[in-house]
N, C-alpha and C. Protein backbone atom coordinates (compact mmCIF):
# COMPACT_ATOMS: atom_id res chain seq x y z
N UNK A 1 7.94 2.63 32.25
CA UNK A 1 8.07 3.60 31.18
C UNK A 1 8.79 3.00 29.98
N UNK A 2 9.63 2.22 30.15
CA UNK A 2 10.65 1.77 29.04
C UNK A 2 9.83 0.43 28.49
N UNK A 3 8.92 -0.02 29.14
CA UNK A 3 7.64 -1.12 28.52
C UNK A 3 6.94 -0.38 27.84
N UNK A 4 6.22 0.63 27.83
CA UNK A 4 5.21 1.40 26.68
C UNK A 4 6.12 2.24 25.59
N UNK A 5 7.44 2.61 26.05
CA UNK A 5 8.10 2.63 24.75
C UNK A 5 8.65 1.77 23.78
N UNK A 6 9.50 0.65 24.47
CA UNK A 6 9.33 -0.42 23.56
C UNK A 6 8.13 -0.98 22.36
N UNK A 7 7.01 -1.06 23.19
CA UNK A 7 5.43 -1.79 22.46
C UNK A 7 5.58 -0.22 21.72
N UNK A 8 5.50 0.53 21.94
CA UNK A 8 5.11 1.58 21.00
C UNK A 8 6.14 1.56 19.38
N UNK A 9 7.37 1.22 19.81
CA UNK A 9 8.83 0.58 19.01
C UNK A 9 8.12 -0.52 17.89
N UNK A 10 7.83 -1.30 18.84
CA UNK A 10 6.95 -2.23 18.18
C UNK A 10 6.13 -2.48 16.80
N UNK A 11 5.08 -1.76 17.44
CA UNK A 11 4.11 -1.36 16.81
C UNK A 11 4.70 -0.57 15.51
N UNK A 12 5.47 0.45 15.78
CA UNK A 12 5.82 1.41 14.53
C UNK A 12 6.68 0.88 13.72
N UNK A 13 7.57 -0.49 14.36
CA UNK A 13 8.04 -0.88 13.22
C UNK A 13 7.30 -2.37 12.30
N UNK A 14 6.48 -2.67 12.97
CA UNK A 14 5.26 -3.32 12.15
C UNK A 14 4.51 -2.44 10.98
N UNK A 15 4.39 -1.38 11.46
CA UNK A 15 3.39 -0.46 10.62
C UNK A 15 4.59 -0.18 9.28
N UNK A 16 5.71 -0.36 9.69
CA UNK A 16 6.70 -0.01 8.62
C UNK A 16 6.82 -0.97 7.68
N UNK A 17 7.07 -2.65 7.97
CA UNK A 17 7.08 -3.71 7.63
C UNK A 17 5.91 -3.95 6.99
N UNK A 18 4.65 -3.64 7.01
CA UNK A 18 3.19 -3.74 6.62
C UNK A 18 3.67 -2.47 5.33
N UNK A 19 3.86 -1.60 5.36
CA UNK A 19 3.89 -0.49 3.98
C UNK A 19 4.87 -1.19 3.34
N UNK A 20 5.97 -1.73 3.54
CA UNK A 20 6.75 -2.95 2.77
C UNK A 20 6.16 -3.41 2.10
N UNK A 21 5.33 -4.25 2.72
CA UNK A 21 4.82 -5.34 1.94
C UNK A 21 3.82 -4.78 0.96
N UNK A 22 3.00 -3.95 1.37
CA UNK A 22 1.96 -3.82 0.33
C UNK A 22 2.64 -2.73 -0.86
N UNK A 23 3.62 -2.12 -0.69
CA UNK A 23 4.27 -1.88 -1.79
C UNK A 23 4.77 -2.66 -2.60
N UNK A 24 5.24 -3.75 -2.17
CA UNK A 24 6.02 -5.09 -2.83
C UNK A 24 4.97 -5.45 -4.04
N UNK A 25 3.59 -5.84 -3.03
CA UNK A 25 2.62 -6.47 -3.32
C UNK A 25 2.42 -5.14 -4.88
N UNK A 26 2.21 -4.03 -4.75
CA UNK A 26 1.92 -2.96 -5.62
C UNK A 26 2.89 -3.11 -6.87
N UNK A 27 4.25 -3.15 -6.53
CA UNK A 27 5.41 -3.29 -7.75
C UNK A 27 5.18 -4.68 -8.23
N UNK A 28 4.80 -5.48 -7.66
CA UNK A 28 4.71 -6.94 -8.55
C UNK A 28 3.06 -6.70 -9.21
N UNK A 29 1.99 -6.26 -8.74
CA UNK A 29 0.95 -6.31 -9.74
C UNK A 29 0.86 -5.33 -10.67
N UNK A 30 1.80 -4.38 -10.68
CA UNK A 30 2.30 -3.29 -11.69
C UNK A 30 3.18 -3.84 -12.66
N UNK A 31 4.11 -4.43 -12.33
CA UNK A 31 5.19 -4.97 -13.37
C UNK A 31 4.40 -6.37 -14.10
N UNK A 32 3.35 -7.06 -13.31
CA UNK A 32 2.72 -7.99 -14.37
C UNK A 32 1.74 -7.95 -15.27
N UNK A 33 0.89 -6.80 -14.79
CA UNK A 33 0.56 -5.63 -15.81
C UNK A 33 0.94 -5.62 -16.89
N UNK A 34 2.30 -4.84 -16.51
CA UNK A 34 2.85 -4.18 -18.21
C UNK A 34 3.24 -4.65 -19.03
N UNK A 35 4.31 -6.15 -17.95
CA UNK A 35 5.07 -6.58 -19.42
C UNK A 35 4.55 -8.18 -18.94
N UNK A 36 3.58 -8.54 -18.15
CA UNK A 36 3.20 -10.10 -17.80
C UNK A 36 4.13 -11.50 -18.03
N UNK A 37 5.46 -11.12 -17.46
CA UNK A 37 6.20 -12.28 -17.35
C UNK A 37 5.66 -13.33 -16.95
N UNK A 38 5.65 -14.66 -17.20
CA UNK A 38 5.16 -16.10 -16.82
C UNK A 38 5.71 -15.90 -15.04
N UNK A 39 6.81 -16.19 -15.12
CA UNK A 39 7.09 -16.29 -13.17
C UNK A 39 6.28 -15.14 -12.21
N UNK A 40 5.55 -14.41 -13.01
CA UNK A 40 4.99 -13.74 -11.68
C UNK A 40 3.76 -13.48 -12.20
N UNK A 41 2.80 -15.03 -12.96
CA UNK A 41 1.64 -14.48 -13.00
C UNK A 41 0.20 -15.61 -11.58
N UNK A 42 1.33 -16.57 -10.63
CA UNK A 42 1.03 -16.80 -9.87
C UNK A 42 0.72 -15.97 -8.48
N UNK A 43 1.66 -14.97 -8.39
CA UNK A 43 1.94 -13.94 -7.22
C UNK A 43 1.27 -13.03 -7.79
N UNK A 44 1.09 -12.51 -8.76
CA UNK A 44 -0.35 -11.37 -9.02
C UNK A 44 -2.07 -11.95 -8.83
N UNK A 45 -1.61 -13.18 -8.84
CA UNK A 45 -3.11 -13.50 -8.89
C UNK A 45 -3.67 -13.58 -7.21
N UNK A 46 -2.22 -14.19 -6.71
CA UNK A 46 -2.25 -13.91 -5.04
C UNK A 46 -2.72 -12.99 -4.77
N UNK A 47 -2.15 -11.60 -5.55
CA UNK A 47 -2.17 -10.62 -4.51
C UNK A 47 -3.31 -9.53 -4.96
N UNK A 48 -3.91 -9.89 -6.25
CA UNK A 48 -4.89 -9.43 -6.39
C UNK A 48 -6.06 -8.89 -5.64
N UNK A 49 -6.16 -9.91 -4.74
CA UNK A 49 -7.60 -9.42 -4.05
C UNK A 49 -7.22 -8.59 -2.83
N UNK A 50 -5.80 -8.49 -2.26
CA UNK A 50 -5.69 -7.91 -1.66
C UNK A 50 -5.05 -6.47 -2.08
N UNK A 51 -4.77 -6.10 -3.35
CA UNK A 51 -4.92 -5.02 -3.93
C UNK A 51 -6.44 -4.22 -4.09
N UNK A 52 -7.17 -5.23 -4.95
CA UNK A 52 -8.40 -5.12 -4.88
C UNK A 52 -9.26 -4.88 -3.83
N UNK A 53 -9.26 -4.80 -2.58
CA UNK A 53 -9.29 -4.85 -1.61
C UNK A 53 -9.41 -2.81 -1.11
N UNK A 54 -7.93 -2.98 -0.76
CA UNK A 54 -7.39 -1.54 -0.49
C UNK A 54 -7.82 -0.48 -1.50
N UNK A 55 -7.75 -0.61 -2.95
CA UNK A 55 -8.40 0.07 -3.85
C UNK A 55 -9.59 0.44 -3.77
N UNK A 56 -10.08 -0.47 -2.99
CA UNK A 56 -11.95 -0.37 -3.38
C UNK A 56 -11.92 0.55 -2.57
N UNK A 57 -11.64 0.44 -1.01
CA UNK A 57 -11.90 1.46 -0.30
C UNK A 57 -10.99 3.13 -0.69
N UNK A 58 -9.94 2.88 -1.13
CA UNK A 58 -9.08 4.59 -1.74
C UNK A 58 -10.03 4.73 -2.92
N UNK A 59 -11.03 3.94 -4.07
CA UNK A 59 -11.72 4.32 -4.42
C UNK A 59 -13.62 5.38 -3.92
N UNK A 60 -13.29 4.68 -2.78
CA UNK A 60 -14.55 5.07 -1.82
C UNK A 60 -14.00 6.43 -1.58
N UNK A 61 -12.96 6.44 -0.89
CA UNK A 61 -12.46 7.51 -0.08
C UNK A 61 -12.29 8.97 -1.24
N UNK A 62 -11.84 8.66 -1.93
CA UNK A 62 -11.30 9.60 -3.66
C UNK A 62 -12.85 10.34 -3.93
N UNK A 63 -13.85 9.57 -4.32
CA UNK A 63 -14.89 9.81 -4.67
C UNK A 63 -16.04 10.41 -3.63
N UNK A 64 -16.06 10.33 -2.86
CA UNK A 64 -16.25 11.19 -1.37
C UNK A 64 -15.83 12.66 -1.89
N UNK A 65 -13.76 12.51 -1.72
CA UNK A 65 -13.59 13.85 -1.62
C UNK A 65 -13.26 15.10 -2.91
N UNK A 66 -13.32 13.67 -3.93
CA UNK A 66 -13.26 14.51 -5.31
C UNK A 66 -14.20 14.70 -6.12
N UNK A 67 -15.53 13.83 -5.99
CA UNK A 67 -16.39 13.45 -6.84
C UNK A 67 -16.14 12.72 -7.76
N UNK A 68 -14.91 12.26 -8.40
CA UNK A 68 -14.78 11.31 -9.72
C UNK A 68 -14.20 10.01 -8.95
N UNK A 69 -14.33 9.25 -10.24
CA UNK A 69 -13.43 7.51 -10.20
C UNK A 69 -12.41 7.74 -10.88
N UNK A 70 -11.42 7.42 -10.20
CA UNK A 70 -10.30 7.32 -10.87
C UNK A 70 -9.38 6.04 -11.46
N UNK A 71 -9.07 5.48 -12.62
CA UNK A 71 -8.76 4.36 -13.22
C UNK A 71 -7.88 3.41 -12.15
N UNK A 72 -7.42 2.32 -11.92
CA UNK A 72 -6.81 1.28 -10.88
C UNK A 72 -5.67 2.04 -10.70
N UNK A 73 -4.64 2.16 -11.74
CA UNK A 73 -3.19 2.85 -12.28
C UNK A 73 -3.28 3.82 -11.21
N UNK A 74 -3.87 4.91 -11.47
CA UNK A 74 -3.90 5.85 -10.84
C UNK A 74 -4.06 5.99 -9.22
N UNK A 75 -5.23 5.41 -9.05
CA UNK A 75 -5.44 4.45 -7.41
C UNK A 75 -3.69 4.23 -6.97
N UNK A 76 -3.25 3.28 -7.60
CA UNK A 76 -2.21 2.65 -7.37
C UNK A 76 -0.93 3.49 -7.05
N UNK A 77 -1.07 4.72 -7.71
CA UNK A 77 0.22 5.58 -7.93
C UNK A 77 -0.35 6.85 -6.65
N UNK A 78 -1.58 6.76 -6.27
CA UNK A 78 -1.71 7.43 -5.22
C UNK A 78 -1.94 6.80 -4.21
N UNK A 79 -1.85 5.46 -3.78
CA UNK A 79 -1.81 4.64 -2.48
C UNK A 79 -0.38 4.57 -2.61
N UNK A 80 0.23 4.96 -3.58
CA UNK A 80 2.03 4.74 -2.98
C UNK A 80 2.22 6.00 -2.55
N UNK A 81 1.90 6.78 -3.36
CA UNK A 81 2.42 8.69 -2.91
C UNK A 81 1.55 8.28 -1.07
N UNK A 82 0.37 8.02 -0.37
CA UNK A 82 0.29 8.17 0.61
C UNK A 82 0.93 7.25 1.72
N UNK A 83 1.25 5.92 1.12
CA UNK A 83 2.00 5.16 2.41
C UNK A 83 3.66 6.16 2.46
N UNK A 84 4.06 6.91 1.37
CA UNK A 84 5.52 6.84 1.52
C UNK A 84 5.06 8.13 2.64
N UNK A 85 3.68 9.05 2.00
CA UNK A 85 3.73 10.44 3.04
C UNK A 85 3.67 9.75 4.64
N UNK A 86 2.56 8.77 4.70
CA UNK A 86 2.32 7.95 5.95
C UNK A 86 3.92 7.73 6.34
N UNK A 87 4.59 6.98 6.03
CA UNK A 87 6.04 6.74 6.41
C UNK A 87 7.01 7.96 6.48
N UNK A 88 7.10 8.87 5.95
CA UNK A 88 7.73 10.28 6.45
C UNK A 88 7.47 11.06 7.54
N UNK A 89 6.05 10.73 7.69
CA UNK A 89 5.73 11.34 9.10
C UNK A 89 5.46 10.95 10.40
N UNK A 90 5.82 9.32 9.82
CA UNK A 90 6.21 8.43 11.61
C UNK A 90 6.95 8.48 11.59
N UNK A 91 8.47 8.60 10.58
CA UNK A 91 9.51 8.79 10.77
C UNK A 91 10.31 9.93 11.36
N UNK A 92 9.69 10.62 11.55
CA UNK A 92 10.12 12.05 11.10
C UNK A 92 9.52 12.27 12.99
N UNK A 93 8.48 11.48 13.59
CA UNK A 93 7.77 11.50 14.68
C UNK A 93 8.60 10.89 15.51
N UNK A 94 9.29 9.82 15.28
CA UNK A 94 10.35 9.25 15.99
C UNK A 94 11.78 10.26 16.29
């Protein structure tokens, strides 16, 4: 019993560490965006496709349930509003 709670431990704090990162990943291709500092136009270009990536499909998903496209920005400011809801409610499950 205390083996499938652990891995379950596990797991949820990976899933936590993973919304980390792709928020990270989100505030650095947002901030090079706006004001495109030189030191972080290597790490946006990194992380581009894996923005690009996740977007395409919250663009899939949006347009399904809303009928419109909605601009990247926007994408962006609603893949954060859902990892933080995603993270309130494993938290909140624990």
């Amino acid at each position: 019993m205390g083996l499938i709670h652990n891995l379950l431990m596990s797991v949820i704090h990976l899933i936590f560490v993973g919304t980390d990162i792709l928020m990270t990943m989100i505030l650095l291709k947002v901030t090079y965006d706006r004001w495109q500092p030189e030191c972080l136009k290597l790490m946006s270009r990194a992380v581009k496709p894996v923005i690009s990536f996740i977007t395409g499909y919250l663009e899939v998903w949006t347009a399904k349930m809303t009928g419109k496209t909605y601009p990247e920005k926007t994408q962006l400011v609603l893949l954060v509003i859902c990892l933080s809801v995603i993270r309130f409610i494993i938290a909140t499950l624990l």
